[in-house]
Protein backbone atom coordinates (compact mmCIF):
# COMPACT_ATOMS: atom_id res chain seq x y z
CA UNK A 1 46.47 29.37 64.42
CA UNK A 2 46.47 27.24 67.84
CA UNK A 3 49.59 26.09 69.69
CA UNK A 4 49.89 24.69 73.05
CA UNK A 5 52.19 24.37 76.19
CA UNK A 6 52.42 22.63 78.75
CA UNK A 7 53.80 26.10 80.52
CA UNK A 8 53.04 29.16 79.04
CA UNK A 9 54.57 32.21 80.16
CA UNK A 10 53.81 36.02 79.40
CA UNK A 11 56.15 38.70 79.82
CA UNK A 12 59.72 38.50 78.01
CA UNK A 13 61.40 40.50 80.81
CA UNK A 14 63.61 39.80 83.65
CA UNK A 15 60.72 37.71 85.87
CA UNK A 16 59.36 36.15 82.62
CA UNK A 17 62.66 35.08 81.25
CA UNK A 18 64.04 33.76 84.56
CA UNK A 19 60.86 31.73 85.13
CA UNK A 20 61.62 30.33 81.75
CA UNK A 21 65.05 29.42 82.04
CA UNK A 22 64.43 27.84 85.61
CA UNK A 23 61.37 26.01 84.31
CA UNK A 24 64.17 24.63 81.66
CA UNK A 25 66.52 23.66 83.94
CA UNK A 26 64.23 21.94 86.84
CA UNK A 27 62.22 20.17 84.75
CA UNK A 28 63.66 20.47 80.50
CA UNK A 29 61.00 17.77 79.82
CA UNK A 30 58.36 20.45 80.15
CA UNK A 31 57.03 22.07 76.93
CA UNK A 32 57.24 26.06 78.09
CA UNK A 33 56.12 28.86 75.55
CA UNK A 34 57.22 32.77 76.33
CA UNK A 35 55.32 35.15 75.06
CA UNK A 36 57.09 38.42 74.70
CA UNK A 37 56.14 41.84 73.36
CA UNK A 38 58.87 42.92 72.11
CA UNK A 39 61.20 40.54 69.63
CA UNK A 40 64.30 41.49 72.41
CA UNK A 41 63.91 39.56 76.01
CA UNK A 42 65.97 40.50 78.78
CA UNK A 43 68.17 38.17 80.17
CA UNK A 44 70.23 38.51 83.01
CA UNK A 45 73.83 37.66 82.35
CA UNK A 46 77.13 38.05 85.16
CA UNK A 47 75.41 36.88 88.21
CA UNK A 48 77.53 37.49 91.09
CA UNK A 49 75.93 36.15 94.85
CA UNK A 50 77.89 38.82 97.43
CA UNK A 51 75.99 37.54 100.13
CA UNK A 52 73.14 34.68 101.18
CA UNK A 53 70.41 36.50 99.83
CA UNK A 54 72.34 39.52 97.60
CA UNK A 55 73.28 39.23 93.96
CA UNK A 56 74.21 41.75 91.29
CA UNK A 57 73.86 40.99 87.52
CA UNK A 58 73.78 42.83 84.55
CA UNK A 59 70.45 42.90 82.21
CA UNK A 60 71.54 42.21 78.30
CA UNK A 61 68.58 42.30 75.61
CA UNK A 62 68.93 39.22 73.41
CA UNK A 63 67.08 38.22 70.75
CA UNK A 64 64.12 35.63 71.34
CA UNK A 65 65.71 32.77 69.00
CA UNK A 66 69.19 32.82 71.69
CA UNK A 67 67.05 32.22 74.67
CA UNK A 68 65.54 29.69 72.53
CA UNK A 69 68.94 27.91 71.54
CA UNK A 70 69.97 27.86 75.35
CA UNK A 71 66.81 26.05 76.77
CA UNK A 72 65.56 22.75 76.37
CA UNK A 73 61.90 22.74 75.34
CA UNK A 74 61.23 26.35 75.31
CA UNK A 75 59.86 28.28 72.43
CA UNK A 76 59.20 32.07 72.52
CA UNK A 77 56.67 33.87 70.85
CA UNK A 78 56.66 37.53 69.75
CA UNK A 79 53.35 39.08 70.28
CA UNK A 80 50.79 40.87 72.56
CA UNK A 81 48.27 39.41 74.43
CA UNK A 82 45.10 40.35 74.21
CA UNK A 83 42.98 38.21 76.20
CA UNK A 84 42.50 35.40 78.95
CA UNK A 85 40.00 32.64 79.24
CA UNK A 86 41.09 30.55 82.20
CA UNK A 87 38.40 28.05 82.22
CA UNK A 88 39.48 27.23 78.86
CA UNK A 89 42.88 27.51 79.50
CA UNK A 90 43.65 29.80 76.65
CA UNK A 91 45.70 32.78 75.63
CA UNK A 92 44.63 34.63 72.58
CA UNK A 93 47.32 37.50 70.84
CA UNK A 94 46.21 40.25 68.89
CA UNK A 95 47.10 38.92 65.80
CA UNK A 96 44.25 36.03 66.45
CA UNK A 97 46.92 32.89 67.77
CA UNK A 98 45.58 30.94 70.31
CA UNK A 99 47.54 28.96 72.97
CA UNK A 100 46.43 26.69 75.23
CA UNK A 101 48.31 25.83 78.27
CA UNK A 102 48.02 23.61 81.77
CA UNK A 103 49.96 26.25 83.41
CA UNK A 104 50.20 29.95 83.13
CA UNK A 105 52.57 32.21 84.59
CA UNK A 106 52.01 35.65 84.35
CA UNK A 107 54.70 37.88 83.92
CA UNK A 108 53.71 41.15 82.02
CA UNK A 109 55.17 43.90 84.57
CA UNK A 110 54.20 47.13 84.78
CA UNK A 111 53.64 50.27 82.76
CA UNK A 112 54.64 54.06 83.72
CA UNK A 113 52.47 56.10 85.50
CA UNK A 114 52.31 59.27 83.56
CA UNK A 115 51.49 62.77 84.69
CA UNK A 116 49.83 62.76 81.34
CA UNK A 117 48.71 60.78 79.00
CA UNK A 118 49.51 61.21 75.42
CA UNK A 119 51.29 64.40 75.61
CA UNK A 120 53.85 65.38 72.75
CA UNK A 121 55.92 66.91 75.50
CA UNK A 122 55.89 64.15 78.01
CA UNK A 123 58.20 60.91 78.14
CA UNK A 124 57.92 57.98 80.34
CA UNK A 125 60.81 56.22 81.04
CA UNK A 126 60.57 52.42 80.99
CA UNK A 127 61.84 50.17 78.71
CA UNK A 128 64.64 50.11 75.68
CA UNK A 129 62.03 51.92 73.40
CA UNK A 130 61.31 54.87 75.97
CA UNK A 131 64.83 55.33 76.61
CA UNK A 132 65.43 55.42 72.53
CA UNK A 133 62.70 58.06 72.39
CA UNK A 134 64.28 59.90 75.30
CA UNK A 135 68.11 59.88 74.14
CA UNK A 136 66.90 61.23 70.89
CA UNK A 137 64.81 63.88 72.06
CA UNK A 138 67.95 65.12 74.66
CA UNK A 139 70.18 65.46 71.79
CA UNK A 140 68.61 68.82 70.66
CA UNK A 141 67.41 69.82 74.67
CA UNK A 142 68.83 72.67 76.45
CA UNK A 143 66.36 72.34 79.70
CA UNK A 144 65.11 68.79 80.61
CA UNK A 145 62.68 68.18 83.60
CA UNK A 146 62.12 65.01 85.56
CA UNK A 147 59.24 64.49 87.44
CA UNK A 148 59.93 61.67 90.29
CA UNK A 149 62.28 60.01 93.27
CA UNK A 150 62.68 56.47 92.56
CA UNK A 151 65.21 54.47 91.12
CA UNK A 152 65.18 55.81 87.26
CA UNK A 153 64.97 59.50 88.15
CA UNK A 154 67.64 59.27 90.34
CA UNK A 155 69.62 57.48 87.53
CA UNK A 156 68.86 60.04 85.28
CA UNK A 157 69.97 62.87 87.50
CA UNK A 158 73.12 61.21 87.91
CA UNK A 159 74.00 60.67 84.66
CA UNK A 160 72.85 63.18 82.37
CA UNK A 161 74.97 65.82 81.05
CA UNK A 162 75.46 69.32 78.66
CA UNK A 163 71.79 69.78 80.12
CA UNK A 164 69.80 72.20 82.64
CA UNK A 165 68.04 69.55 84.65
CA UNK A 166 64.73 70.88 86.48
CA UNK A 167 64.33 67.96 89.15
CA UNK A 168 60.89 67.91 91.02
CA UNK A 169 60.37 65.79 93.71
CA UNK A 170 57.36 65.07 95.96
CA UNK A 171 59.34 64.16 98.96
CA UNK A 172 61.63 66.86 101.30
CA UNK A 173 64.78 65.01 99.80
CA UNK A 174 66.10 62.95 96.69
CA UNK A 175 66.03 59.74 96.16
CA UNK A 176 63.29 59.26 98.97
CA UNK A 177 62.12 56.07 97.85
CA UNK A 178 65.65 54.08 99.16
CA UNK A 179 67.78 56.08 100.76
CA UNK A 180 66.89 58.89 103.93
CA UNK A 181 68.12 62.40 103.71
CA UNK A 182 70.74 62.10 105.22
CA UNK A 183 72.35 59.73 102.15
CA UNK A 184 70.31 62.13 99.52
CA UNK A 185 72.57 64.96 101.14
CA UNK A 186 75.68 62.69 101.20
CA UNK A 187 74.92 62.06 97.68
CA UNK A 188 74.12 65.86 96.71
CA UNK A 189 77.41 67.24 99.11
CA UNK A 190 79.76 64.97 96.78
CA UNK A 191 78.46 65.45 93.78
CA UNK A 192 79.26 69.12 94.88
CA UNK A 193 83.09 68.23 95.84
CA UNK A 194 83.42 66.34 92.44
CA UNK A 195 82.00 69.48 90.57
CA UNK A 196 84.75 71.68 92.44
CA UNK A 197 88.00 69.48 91.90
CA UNK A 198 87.05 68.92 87.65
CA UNK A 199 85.94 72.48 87.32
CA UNK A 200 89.04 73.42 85.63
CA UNK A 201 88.81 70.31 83.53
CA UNK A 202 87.90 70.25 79.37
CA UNK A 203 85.81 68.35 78.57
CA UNK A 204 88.24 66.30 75.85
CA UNK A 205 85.88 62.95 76.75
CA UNK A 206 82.32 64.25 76.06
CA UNK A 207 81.90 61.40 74.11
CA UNK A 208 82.31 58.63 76.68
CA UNK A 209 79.24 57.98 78.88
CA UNK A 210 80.66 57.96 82.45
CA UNK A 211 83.09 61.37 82.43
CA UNK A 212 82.59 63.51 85.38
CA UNK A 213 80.04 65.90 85.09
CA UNK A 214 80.22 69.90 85.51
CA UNK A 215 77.87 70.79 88.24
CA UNK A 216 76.09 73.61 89.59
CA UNK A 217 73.41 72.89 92.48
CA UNK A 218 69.64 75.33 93.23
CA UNK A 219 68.03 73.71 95.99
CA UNK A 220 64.40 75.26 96.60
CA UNK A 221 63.16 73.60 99.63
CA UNK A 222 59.56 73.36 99.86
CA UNK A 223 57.94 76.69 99.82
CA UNK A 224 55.49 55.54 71.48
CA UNK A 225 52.17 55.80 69.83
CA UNK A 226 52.03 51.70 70.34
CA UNK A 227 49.47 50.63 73.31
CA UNK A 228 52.48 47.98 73.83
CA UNK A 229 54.94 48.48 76.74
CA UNK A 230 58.44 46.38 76.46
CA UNK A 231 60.22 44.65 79.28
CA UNK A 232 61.48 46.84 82.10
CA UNK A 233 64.70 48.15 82.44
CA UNK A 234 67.14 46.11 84.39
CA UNK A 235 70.22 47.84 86.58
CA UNK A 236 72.55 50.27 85.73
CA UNK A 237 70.17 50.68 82.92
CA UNK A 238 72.33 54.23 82.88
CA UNK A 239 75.15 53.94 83.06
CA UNK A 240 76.65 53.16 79.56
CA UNK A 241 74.27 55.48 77.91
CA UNK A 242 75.79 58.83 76.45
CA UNK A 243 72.82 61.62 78.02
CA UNK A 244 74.39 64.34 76.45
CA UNK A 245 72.24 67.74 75.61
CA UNK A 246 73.38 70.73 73.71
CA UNK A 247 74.22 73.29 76.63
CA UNK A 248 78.27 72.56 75.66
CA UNK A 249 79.49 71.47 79.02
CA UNK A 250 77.12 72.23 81.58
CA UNK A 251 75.00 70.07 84.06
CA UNK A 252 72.65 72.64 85.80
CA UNK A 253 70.62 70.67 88.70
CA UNK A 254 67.86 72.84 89.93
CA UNK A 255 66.26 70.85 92.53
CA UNK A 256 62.39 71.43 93.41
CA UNK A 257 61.63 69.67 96.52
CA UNK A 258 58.23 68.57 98.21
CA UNK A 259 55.93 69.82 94.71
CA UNK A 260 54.27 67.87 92.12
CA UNK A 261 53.35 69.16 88.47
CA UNK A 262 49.85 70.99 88.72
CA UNK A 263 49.43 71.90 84.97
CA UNK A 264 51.20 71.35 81.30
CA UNK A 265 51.05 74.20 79.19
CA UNK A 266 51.91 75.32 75.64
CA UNK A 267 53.86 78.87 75.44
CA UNK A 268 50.75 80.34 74.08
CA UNK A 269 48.50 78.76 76.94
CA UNK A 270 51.39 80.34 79.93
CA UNK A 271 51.39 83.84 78.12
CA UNK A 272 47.50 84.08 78.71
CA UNK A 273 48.10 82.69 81.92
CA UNK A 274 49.51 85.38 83.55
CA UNK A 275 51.89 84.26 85.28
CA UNK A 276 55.08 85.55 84.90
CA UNK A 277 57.47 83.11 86.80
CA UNK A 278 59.05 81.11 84.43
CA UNK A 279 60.78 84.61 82.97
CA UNK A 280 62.81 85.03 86.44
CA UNK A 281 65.52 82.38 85.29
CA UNK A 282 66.51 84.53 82.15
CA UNK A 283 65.38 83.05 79.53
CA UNK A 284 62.28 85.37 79.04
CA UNK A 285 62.90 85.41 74.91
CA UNK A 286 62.88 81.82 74.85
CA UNK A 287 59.68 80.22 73.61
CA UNK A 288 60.01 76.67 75.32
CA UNK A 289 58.00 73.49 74.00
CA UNK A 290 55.93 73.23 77.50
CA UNK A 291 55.76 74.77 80.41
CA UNK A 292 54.92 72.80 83.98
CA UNK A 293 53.52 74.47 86.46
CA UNK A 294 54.37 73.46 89.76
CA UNK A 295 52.38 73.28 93.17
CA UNK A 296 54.91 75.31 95.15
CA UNK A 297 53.86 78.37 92.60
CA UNK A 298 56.88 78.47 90.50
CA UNK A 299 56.69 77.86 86.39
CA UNK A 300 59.31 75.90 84.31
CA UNK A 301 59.75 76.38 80.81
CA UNK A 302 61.75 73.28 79.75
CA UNK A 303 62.20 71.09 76.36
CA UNK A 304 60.55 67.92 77.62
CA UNK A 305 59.28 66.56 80.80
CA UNK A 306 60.22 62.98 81.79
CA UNK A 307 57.45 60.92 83.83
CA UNK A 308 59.42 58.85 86.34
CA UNK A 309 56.46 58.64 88.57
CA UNK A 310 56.10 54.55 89.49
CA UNK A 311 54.28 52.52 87.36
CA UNK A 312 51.42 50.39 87.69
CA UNK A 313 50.58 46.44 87.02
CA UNK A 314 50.28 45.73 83.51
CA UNK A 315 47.12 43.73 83.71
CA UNK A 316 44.54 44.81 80.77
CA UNK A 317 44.58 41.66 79.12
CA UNK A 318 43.27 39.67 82.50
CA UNK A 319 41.40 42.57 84.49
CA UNK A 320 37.89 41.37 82.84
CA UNK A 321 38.33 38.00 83.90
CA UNK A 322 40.00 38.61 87.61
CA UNK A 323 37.28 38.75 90.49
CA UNK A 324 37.63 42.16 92.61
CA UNK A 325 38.82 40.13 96.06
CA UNK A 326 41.60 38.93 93.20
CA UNK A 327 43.19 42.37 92.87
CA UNK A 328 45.37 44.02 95.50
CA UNK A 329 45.19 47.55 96.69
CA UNK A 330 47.99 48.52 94.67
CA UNK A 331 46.36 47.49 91.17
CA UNK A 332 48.16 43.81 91.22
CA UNK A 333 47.24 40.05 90.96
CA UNK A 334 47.12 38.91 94.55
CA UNK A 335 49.82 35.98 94.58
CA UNK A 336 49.47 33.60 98.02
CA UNK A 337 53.08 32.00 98.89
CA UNK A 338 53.23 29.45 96.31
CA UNK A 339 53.06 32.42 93.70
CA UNK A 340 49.39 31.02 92.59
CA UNK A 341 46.53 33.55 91.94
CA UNK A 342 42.34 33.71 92.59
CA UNK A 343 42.52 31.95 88.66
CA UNK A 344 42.76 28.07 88.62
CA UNK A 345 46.21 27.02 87.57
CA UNK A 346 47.96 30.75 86.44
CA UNK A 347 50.80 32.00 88.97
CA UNK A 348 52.50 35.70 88.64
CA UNK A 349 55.53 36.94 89.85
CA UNK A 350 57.14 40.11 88.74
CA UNK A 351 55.94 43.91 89.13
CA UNK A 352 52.82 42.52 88.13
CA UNK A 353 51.85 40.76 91.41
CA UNK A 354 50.97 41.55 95.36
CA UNK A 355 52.35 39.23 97.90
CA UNK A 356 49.83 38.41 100.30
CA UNK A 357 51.24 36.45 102.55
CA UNK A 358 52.56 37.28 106.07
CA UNK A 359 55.85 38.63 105.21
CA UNK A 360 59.10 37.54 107.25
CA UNK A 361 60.24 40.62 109.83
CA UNK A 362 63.08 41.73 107.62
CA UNK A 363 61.54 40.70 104.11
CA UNK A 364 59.20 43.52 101.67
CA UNK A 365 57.89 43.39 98.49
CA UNK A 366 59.32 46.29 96.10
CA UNK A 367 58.96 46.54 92.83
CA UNK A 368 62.33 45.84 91.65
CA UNK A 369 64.18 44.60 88.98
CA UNK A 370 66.30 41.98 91.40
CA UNK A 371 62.59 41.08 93.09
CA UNK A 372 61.73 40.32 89.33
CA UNK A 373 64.29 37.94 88.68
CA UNK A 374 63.53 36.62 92.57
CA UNK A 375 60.35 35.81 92.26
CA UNK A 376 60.08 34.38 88.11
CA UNK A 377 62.74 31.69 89.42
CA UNK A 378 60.34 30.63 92.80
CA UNK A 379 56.92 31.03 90.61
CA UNK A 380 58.78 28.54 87.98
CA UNK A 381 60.09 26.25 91.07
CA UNK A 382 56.01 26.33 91.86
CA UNK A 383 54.88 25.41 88.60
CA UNK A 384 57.07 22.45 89.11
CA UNK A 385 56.38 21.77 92.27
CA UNK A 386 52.64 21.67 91.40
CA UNK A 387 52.98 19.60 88.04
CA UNK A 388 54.94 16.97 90.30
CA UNK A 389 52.25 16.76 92.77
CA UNK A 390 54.74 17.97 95.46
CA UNK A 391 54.87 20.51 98.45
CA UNK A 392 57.40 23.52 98.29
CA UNK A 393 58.51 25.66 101.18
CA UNK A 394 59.00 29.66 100.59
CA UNK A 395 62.52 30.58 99.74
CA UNK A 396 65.32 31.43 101.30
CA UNK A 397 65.51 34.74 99.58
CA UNK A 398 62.46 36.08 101.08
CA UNK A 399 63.92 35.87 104.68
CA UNK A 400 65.39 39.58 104.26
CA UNK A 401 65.21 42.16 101.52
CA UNK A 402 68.42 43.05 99.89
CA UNK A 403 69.11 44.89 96.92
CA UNK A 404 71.80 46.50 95.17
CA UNK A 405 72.29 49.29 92.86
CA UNK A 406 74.26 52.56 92.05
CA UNK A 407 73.39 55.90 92.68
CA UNK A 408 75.61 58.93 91.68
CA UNK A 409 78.74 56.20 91.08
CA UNK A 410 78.32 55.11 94.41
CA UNK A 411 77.61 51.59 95.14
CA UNK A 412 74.29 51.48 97.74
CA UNK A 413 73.44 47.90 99.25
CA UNK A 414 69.80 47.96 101.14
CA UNK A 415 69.38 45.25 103.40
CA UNK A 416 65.70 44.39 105.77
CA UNK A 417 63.97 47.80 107.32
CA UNK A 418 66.38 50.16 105.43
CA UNK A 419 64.39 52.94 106.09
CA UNK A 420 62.62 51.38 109.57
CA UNK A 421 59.73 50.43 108.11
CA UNK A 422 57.26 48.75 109.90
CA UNK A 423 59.27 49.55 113.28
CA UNK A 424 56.78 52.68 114.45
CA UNK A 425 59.02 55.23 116.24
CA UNK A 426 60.95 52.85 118.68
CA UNK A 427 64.04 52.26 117.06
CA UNK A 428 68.03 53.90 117.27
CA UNK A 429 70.00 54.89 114.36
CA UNK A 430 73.58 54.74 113.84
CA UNK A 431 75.50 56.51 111.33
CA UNK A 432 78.94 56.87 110.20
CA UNK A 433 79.73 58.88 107.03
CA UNK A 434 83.04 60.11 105.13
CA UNK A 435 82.42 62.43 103.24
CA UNK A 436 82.69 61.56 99.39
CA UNK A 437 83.91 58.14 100.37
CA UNK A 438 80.72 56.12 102.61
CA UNK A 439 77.63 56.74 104.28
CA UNK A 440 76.39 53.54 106.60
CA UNK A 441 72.97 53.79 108.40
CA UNK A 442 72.47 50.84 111.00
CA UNK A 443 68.54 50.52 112.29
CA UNK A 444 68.72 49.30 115.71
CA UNK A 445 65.98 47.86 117.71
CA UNK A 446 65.63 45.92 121.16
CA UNK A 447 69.63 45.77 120.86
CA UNK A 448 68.77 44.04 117.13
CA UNK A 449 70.36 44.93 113.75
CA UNK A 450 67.27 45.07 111.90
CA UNK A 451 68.04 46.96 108.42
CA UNK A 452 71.28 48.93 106.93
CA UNK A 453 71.70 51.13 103.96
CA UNK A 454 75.71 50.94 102.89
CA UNK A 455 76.87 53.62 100.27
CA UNK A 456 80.08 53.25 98.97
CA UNK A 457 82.82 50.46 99.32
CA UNK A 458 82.12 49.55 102.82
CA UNK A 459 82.51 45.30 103.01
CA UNK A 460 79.74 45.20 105.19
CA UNK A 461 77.07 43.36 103.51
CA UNK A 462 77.82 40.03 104.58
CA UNK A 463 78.81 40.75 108.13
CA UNK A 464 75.15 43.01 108.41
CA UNK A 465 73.08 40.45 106.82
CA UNK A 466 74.36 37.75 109.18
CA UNK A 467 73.50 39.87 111.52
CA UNK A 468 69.88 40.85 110.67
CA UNK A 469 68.94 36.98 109.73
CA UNK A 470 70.53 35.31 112.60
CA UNK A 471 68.92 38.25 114.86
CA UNK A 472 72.52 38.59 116.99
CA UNK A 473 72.18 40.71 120.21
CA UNK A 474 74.38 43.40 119.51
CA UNK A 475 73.62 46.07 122.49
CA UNK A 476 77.32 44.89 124.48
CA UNK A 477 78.88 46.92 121.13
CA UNK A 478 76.42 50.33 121.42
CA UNK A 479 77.75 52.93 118.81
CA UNK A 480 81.14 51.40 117.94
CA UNK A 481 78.99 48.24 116.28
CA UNK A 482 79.95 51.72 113.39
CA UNK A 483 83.54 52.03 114.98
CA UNK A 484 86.08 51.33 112.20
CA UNK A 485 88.50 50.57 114.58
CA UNK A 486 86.51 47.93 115.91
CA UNK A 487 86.59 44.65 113.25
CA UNK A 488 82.88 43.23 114.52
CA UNK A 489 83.32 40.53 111.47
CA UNK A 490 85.75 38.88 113.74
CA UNK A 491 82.89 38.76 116.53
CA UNK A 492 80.15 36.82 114.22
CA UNK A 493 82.39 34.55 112.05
């Protein structure tokens, strides 16, 4: 079977799907074919803009037909790719179907990074599918560890429950890969404070997914059998999901900090080991599923291990036909600023690609789930842009990265050099932080605001970002630019 597009598009997640339903809307005349993996795509849905270049959204999972019925000219297609010809200009699926297309976007993500491949005893965490797998293997779990710092461990930690959680963390603090330690201990220290004023609480709503959890805190300082991956998760992925083990009201968090997993063993495999350290934490009699050894020496015996290690480009289907100079460090298709690749006519956007361009001062590539959705729309405002014959100018929304989420029920807004990257050693931080309520970091630099992380209902997005883009001399102000007393919106309206 043959078909052909004038646009074809791989990927049914958030980049694929927006490039899609921008594609629809700039140009509907277009014939556009998606390509998806899975028979759900996910569409982002409640798009709110709370600044210039911030939005939230939610991520629902529709069926294929409904993004059909809501775009002119669009037809998706369930099915895995399997190959690339792009002087042909064809796409060929497992199953044998053939598409042809003038332009290709590709849009196929990423896939987890696993500390091991194939094990019974080891779950990646990355799409609906992994998360199914994971929710029903918790149900039974007394001991769960997660192995990672990003964005889904840190999700997980937050929201799991009636579980001991064995957290293990390359970095010297959580959450390393937004926030600084500082915020990781803001986040830890009122987790702690909410632990202490529901301790004497039942736990009458066990069956609701956001109840406060029962905490207890050990920080160690450092001393599917388908080849098919679905679409990523989008945010708050989380929070409406009831992570409930069988330890009856108890959320241990026993945090290992700067260690990676060294070994996976079976209880058979540790007992001939010798090593006697996973029988310290009392539960000696207990023959556990696996055991990970860890690089700072200690042993874990635990039900499962979840893999929230990164991922990497999703590119199997294309690496045989991609020259080496067309592949970034990083594993991704090298995308210039008009989203185009090394191939003749095929564009990427998504977790798939590497920007190459010469990034603005406050702007990064991450490999998020709002950068997703940022860069499908621009790739499909390309595609158009190329079809037309016509020149296009880089969007707005790569002046300054911005990104919003929710960590341990706080909201956290990340705007330009969060974390100073990119600014060497020269550069003054400000802080102000109440406890359990807000944590704001302000990266200062030749009397510049030049990046912010805001935890917590602060209102200072807009007022921050307008200060970043329009690069507003702020040095007259010094520390109270932090001062609540002072009202510095009424300075840059």
């Amino acid at each position: 079977m043959s078909a052909s597009g004038e646009c074809l598009i791989i990927g049914g997640g958030i980049a694929g799907v927006s490039c899609a339903e921008t594609l629809s809307i700039l140009q509907p005349s277009l014939r556009t074919v998606l390509i998806s993996a899975s028979s759900l795509v996910k569409v982002a849905t409640g798009v709110r803009q709370l600044t210039k270049t911030l939005d939230e959204f939610d991520v629902e999972e529709r069926p294929f037909d409904w993004v059909e019925s809501r775009n002119a000219n669009l037809s998706v297609v369930w099915g895995e790719v399997a190959s690339l010809n792009p002087e042909e200009h064809v796409v060929v699926l497992r199953d044998g179907r053939r598409f042809t297309y003038k332009l290709l976007c590709i849009c196929s993500g990423g896939k987890p990074k696993l500390i091991a491949n194939d094990h019974p005893s080891v779950i990646g965490i990355r799409d609906t599918e992994s998360v199914k797998e994971f929710i029903s293997k918790l149900g039974d779990a007394r001991r769960v560890m997660i192995v990672g710092n990003g964005g889904i461990a840190t999700e997980m930690a937050s929201e799991l429950k009636d579980v001991e959680l064995i957290w293990v963390v390359k970095d010297d603090s959580v959450s390393a890969t937004f926030v600084d330690a500082g915020a990781a201990q803001f986040f830890l220290s009122s987790r702690r404070t909410r632990k202490e004023n529901n301790s004497d609480h039942s736990n009458t709503n066990d069956d609701k997914p956001k109840v406060s959890k029962r905490l207890k805190y050990t920080e160690v300082h450092p001393c599917r059998s388908m080849t098919t991956h679905g679409s990523a998760l989008g945010p708050d992925w989380a929070a409406d999901i009831l992570m409930k083990g069988k330890s009856n009201g108890k959320y241990d968090l026993n945090i290992q900090y700067s260690c990676e997993v060294q070994a996976l063993m079976t209880h058979e495999e540790y007992l001939s080991s010798g090593d006697k350290s996973a029988d310290e934490d009392g539960t000696k009699e207990v023959r556990w599923p696996v055991y990970a050894k860890l690089t700072n020496g200690k042993t874990f015996g635990c039900d499962f291990v979840v893999s929230a290690t990164g991922v990497t480009p999703n590119l199997d289907f294309a690496r045989s036909v991609l020259p080496v100079d067309g592949i970034a460090v990083d594993g991704g298709m090298k995308v210039d600023e008009r989203m185009e690749t090394c191939l003749r006519d095929v564009f990427a956007a998504g977790d798939v690609c590497t920007t190459m361009w010469e990034p603005a001062p406050h702007w990064m590539q991450m490999r998020l789930w709002s950068q997703a959705r940022q860069m499908g729309s621009y790739a499909a405002k390309c595609m158009v842009a190329k079809w037309n014959n016509e020149e296009i100018t880089l969007d707005f929304g790569f002046e300054m990265f911005s990104h919003a989420t929710r960590f341990f029920g706080f909201k956290v807004i990340l705007l330009g050099l969060f974390n100073g990257q990119r600014l060497g050693k020269e550069y003054e931080i400000l802080l102000r932080m109440n406890k359990g309520e807000e944590y704001i970091k302000a990266i200062v630099k030749d009397g510049r605001l030049q990046g912010a992380i805001l935890i917590g209902e602060t209102d200072l997005e807009e007022t921050f970002e307008n200060l970043i883009l329009n690069r507003i001399d702020i040095s007259r102000f010094g520390e109270d630019l932090l001062n609540p007393d002072v009202d510095i919106e009424d300075y840059f309206d």
